[in-house]
N, C-alpha and C. Protein backbone atom coordinates (compact mmCIF):
# COMPACT_ATOMS: atom_id res chain seq x y z
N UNK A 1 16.14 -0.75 -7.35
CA UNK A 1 17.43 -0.43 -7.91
C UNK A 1 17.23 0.61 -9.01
N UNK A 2 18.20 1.63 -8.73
CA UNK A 2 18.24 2.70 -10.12
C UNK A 2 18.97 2.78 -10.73
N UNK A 3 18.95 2.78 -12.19
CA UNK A 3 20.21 2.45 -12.85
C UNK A 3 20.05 3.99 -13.82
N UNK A 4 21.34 4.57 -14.06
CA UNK A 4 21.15 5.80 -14.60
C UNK A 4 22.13 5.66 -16.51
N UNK A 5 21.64 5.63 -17.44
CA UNK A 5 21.88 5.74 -18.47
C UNK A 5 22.08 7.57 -19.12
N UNK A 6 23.52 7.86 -20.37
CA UNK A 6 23.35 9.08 -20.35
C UNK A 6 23.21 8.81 -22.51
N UNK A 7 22.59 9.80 -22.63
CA UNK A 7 22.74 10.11 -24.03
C UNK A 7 21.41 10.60 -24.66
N UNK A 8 21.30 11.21 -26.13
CA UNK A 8 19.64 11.71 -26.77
C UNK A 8 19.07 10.32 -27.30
N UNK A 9 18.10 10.80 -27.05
CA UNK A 9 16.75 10.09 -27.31
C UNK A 9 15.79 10.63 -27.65
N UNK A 10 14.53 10.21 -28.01
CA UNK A 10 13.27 11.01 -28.59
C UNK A 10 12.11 10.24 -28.06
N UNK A 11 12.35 8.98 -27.94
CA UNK A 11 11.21 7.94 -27.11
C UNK A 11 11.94 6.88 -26.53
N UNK A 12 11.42 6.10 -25.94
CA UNK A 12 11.53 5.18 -25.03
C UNK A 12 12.13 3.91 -25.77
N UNK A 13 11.52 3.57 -27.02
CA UNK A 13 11.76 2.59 -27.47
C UNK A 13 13.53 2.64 -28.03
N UNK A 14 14.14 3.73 -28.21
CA UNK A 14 15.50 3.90 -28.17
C UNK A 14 16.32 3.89 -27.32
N UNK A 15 15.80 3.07 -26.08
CA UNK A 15 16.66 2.99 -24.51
C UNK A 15 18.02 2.23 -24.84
N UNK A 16 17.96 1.73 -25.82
CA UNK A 16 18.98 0.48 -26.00
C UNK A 16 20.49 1.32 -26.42
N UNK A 17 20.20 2.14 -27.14
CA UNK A 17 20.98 3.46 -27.62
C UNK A 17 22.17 3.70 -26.96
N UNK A 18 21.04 4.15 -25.44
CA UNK A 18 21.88 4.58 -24.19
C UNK A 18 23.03 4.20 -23.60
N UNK A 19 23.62 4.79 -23.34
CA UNK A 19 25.22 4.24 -22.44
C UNK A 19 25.00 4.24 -21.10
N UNK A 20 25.53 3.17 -20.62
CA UNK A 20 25.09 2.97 -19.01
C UNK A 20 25.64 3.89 -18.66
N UNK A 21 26.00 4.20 -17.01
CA UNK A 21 26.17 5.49 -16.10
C UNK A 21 26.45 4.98 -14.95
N UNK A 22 25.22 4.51 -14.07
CA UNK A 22 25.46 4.50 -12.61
C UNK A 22 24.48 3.30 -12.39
N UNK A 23 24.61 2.70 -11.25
CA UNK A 23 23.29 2.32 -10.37
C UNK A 23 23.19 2.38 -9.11
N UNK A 24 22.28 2.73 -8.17
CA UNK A 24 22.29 3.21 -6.94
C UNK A 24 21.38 2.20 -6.53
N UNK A 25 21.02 1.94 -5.15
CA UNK A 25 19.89 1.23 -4.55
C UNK A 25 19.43 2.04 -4.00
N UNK A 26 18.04 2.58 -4.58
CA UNK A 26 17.28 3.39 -3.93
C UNK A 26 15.75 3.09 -3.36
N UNK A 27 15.25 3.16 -2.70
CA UNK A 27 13.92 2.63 -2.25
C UNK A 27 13.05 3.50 -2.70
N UNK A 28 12.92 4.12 -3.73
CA UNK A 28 11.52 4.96 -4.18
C UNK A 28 12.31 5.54 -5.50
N UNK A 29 11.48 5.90 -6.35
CA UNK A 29 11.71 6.56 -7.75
C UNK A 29 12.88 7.95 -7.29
N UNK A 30 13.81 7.95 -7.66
CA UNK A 30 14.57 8.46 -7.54
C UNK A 30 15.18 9.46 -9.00
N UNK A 31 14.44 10.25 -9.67
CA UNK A 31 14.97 10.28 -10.91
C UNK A 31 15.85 11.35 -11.13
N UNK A 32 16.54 12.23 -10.57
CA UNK A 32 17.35 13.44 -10.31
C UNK A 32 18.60 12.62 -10.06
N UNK A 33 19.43 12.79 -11.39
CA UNK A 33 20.44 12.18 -11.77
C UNK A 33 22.08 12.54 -10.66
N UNK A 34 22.56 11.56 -10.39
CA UNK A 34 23.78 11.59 -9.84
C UNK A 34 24.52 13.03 -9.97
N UNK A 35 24.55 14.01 -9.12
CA UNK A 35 25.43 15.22 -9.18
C UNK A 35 26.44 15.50 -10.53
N UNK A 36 26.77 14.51 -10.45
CA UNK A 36 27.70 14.66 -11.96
C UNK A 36 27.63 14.49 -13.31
N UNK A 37 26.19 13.50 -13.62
CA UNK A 37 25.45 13.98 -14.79
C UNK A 37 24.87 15.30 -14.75
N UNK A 38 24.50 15.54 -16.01
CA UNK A 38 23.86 16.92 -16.78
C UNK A 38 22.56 16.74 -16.49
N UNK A 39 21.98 18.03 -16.40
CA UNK A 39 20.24 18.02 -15.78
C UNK A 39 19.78 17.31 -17.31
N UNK A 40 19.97 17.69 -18.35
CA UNK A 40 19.54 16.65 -19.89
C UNK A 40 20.45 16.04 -19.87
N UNK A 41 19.44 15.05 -21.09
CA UNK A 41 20.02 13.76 -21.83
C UNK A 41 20.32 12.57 -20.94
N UNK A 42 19.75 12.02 -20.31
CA UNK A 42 20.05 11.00 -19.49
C UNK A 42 18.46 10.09 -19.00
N UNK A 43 18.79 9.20 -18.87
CA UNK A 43 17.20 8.47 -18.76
C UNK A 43 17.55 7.22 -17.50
N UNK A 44 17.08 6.83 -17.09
CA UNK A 44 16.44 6.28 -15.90
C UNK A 44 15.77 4.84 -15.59
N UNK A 45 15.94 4.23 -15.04
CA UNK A 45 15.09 2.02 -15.18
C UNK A 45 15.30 1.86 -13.44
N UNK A 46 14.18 1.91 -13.38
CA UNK A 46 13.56 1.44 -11.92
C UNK A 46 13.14 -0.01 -11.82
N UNK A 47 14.17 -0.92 -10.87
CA UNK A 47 13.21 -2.59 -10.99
C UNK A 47 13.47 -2.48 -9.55
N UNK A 48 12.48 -3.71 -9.12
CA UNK A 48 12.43 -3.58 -7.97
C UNK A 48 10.71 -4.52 -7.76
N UNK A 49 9.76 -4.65 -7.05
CA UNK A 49 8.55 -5.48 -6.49
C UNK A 49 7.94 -4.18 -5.57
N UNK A 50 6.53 -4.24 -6.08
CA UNK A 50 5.71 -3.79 -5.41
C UNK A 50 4.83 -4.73 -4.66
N UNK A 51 4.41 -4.46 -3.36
CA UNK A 51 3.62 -5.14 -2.27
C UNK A 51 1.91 -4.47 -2.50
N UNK A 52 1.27 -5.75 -3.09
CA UNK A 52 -0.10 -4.99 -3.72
C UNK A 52 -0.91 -5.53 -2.00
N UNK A 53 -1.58 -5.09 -1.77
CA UNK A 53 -2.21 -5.20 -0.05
C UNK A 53 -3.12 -6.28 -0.46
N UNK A 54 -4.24 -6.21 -1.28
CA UNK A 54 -5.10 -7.26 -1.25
C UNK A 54 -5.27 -7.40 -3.56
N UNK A 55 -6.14 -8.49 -3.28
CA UNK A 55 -6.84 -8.62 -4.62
C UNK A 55 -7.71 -7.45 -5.07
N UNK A 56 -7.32 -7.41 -6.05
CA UNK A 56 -8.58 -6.35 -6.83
C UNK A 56 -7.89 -5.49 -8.25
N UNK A 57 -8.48 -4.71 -8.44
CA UNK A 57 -8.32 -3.80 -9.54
C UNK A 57 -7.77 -2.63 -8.92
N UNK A 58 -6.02 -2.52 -9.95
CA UNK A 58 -5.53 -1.19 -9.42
C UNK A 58 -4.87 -0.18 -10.51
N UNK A 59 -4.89 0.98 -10.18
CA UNK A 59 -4.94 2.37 -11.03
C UNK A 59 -3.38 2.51 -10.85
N UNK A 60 -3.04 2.96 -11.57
CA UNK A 60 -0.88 3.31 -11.93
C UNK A 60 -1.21 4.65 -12.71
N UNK A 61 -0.24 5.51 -12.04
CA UNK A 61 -0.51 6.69 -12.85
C UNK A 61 1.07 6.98 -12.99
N UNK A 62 1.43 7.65 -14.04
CA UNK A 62 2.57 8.19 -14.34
C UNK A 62 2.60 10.00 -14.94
N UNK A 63 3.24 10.43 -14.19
CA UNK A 63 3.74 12.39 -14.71
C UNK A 63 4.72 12.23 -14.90
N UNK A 64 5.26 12.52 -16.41
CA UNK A 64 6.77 12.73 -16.27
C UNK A 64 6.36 14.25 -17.26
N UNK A 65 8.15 14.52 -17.49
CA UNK A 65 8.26 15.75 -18.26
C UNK A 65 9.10 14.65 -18.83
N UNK A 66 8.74 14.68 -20.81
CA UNK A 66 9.46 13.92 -21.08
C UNK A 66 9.06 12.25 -21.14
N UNK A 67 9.78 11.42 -21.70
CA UNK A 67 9.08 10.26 -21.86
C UNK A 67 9.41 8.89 -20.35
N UNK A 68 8.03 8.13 -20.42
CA UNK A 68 8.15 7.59 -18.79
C UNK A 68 7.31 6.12 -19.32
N UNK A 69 7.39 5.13 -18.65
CA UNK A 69 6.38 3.90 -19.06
C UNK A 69 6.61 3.25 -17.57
N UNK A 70 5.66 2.17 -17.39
CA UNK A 70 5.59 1.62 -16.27
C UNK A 70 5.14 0.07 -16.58
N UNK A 71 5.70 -0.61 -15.94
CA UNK A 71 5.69 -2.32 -16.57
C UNK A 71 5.22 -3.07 -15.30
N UNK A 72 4.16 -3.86 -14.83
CA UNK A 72 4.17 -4.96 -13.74
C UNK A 72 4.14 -5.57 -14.33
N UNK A 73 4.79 -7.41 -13.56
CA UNK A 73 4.73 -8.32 -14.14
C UNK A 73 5.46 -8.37 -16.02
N UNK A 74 6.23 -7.61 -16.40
CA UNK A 74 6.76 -7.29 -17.31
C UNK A 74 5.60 -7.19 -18.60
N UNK A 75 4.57 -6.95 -18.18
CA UNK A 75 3.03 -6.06 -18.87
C UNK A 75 3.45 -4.43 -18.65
N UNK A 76 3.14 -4.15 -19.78
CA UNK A 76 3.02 -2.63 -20.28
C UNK A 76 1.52 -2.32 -19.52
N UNK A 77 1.69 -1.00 -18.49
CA UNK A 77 0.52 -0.66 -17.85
C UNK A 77 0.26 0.60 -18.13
N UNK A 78 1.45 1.37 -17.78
CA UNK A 78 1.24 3.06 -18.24
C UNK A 78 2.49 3.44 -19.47
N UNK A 79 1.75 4.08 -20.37
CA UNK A 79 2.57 4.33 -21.22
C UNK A 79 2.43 5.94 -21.61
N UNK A 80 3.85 6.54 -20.82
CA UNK A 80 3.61 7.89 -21.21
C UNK A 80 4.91 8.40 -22.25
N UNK A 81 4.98 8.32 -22.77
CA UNK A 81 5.66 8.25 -23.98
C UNK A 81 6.41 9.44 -24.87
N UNK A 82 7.58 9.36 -25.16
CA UNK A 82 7.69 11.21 -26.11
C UNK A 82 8.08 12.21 -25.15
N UNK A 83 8.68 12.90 -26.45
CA UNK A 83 9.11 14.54 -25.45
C UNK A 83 7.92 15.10 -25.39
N UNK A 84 7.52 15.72 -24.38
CA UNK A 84 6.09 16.53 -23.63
C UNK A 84 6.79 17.32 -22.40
N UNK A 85 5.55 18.29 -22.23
CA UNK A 85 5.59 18.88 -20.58
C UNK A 85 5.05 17.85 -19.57
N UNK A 86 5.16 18.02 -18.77
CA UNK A 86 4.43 17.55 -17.65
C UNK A 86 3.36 17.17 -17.70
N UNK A 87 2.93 15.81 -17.73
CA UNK A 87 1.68 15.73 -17.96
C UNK A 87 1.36 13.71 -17.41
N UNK A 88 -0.22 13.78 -17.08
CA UNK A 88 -0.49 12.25 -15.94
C UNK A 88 -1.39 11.29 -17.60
N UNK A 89 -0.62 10.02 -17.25
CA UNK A 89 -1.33 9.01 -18.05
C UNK A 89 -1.50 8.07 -16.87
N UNK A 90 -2.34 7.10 -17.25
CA UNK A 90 -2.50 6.10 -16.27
C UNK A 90 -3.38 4.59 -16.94
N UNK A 91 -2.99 3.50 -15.93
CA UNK A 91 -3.39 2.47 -16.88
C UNK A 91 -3.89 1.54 -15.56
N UNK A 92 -4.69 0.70 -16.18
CA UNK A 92 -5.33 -0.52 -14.92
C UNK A 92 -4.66 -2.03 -14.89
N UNK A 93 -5.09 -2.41 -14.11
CA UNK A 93 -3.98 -3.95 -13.69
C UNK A 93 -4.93 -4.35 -12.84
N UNK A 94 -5.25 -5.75 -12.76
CA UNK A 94 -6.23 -6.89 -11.86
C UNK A 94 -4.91 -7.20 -11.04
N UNK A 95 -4.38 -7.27 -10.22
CA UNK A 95 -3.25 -7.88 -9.17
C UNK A 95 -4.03 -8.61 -7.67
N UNK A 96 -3.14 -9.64 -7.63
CA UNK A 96 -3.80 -10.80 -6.44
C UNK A 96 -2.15 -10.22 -5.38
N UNK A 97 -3.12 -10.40 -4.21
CA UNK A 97 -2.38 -9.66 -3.00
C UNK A 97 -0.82 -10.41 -2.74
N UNK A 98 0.21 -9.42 -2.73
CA UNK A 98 1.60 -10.46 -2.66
C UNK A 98 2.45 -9.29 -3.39
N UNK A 99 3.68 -9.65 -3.74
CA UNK A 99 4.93 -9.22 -4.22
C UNK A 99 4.99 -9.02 -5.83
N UNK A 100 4.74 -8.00 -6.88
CA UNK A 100 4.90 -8.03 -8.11
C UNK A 100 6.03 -7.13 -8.59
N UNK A 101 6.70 -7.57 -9.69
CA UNK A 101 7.68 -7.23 -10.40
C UNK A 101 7.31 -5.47 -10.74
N UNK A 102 8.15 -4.51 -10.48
CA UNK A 102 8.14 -3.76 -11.21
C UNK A 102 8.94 -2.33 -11.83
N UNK A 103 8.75 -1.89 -13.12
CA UNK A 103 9.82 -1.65 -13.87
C UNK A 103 9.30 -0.50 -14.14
N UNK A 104 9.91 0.45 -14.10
CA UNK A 104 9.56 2.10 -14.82
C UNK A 104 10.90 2.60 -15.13
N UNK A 105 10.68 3.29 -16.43
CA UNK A 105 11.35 3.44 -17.28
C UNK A 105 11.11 5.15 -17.91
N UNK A 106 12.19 6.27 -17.75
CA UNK A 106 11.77 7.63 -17.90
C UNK A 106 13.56 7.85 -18.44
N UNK A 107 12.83 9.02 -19.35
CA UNK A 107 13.76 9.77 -19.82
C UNK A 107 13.72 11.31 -20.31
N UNK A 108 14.97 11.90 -19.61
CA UNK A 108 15.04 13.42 -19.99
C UNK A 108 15.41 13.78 -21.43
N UNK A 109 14.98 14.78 -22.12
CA UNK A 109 15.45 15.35 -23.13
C UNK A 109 16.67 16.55 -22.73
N UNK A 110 15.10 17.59 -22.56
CA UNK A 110 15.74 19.39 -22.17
C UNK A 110 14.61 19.95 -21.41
N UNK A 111 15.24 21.15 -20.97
CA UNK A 111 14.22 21.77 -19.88
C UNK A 111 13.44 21.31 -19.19
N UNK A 112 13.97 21.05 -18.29
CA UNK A 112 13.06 20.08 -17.12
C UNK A 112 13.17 18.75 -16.84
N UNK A 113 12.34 18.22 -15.47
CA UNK A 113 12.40 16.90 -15.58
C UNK A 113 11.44 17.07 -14.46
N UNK A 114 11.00 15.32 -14.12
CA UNK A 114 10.11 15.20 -13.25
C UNK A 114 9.06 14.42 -13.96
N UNK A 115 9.00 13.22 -12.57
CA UNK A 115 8.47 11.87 -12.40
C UNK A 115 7.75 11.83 -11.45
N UNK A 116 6.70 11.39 -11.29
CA UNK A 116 5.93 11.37 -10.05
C UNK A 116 5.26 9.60 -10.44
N UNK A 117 5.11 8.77 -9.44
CA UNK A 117 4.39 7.28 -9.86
C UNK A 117 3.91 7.17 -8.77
N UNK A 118 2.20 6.91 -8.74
CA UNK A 118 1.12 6.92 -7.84
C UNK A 118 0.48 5.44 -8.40
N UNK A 119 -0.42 5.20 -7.14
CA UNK A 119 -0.77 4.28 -7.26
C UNK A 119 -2.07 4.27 -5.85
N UNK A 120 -3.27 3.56 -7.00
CA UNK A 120 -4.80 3.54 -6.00
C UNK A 120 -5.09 2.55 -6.32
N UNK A 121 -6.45 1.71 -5.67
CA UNK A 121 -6.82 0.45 -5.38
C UNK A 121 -7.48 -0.11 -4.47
N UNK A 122 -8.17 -1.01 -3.74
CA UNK A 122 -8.53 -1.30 -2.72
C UNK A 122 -7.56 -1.03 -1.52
N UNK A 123 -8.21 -0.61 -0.77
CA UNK A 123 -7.56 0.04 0.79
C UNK A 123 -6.66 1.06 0.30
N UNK A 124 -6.75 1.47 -1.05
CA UNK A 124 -5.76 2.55 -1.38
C UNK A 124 -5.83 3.93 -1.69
N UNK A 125 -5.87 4.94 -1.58
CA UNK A 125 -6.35 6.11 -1.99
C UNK A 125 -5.30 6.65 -3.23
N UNK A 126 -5.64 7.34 -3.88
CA UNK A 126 -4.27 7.68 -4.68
C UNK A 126 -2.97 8.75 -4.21
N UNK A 127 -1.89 7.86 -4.04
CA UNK A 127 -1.04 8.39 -3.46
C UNK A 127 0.56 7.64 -4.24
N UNK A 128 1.56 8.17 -3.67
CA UNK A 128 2.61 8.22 -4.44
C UNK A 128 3.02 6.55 -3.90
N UNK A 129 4.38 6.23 -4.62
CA UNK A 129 4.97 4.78 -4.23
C UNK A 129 5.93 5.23 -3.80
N UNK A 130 5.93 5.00 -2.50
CA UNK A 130 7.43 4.94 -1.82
C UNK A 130 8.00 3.76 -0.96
N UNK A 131 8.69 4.11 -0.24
CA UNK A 131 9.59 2.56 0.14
C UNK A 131 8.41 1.40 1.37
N UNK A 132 7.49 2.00 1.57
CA UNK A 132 6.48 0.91 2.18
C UNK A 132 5.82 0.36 1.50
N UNK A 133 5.86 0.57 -0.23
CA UNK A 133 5.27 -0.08 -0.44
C UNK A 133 5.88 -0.94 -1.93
N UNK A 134 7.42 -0.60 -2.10
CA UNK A 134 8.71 -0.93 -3.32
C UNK A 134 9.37 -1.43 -2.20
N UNK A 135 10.25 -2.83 -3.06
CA UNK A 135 11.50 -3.40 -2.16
C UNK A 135 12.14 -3.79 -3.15
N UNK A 136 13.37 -4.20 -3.17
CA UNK A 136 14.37 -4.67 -4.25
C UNK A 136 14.30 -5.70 -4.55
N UNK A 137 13.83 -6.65 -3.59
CA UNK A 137 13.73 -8.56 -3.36
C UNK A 137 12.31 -8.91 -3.30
């Protein structure tokens, strides 16, 4: 589920600020705001379960332009944080094979935008999250 919030911000921790907007059901990170919001000022909350394939140790990477965080299990994993260019943080997680909670959280300032959320691991190479491997339930 994507839920679209509009207003300024400077970090993440001021999401609360925000005025709701929209929510769509989308099956993959979707962050290119509803036609009728403004390319700025508007920020973004992805929930939804990821399907981890087996046990082991796995890599979360986050690119945003602009500030982005990523939550399993409602644990802080990637924290990319602040107005910036484009740029990859990434964080580790032990996950046992099955269905986990998860939450990413991005927001636009100005000039630009763009989110990318990857994910590597056993049987995994690093590659993006899309709907084979996010569900809503």
């Amino acid at each position: 589920m994507a839920e679209y919030f509009t207003g300024e911000i400077s970090t993440l921790d001021d999401f609360g600020k925000l005025a709701f907007h929209s929510k769509h059901p989308y099956p993959q990170f979707v962050i290119g705001p509803p036609s009728h919001l403004h390319g700025d000022n508007f920020a973004y909350r992805y929930t939804g379960y990821i399907k981890i394939p087996e046990d082991g140790l796995y890599t979360f990477y986050l690119s945003s332009d602009d500030g982005s965080r990523l939550y399993i299990n409602d644990s802080l994993v990637v924290d990319n944080d602040g107005i910036h260019a484009m740029g990859e943080v990434s964080g580790k997680v032990a996950l046992r094979k099955g269905f986990h909670k998860i939450k990413v959280l991005y927001f636009e300032a100005k000039f630009g935008q763009g989110l990318k959320a990857m994910i590597s691991g056993p049987g995994l190479k690093k590659r993006e999250m899309g709907p084979d491997i996010l569900f809503e339930k």
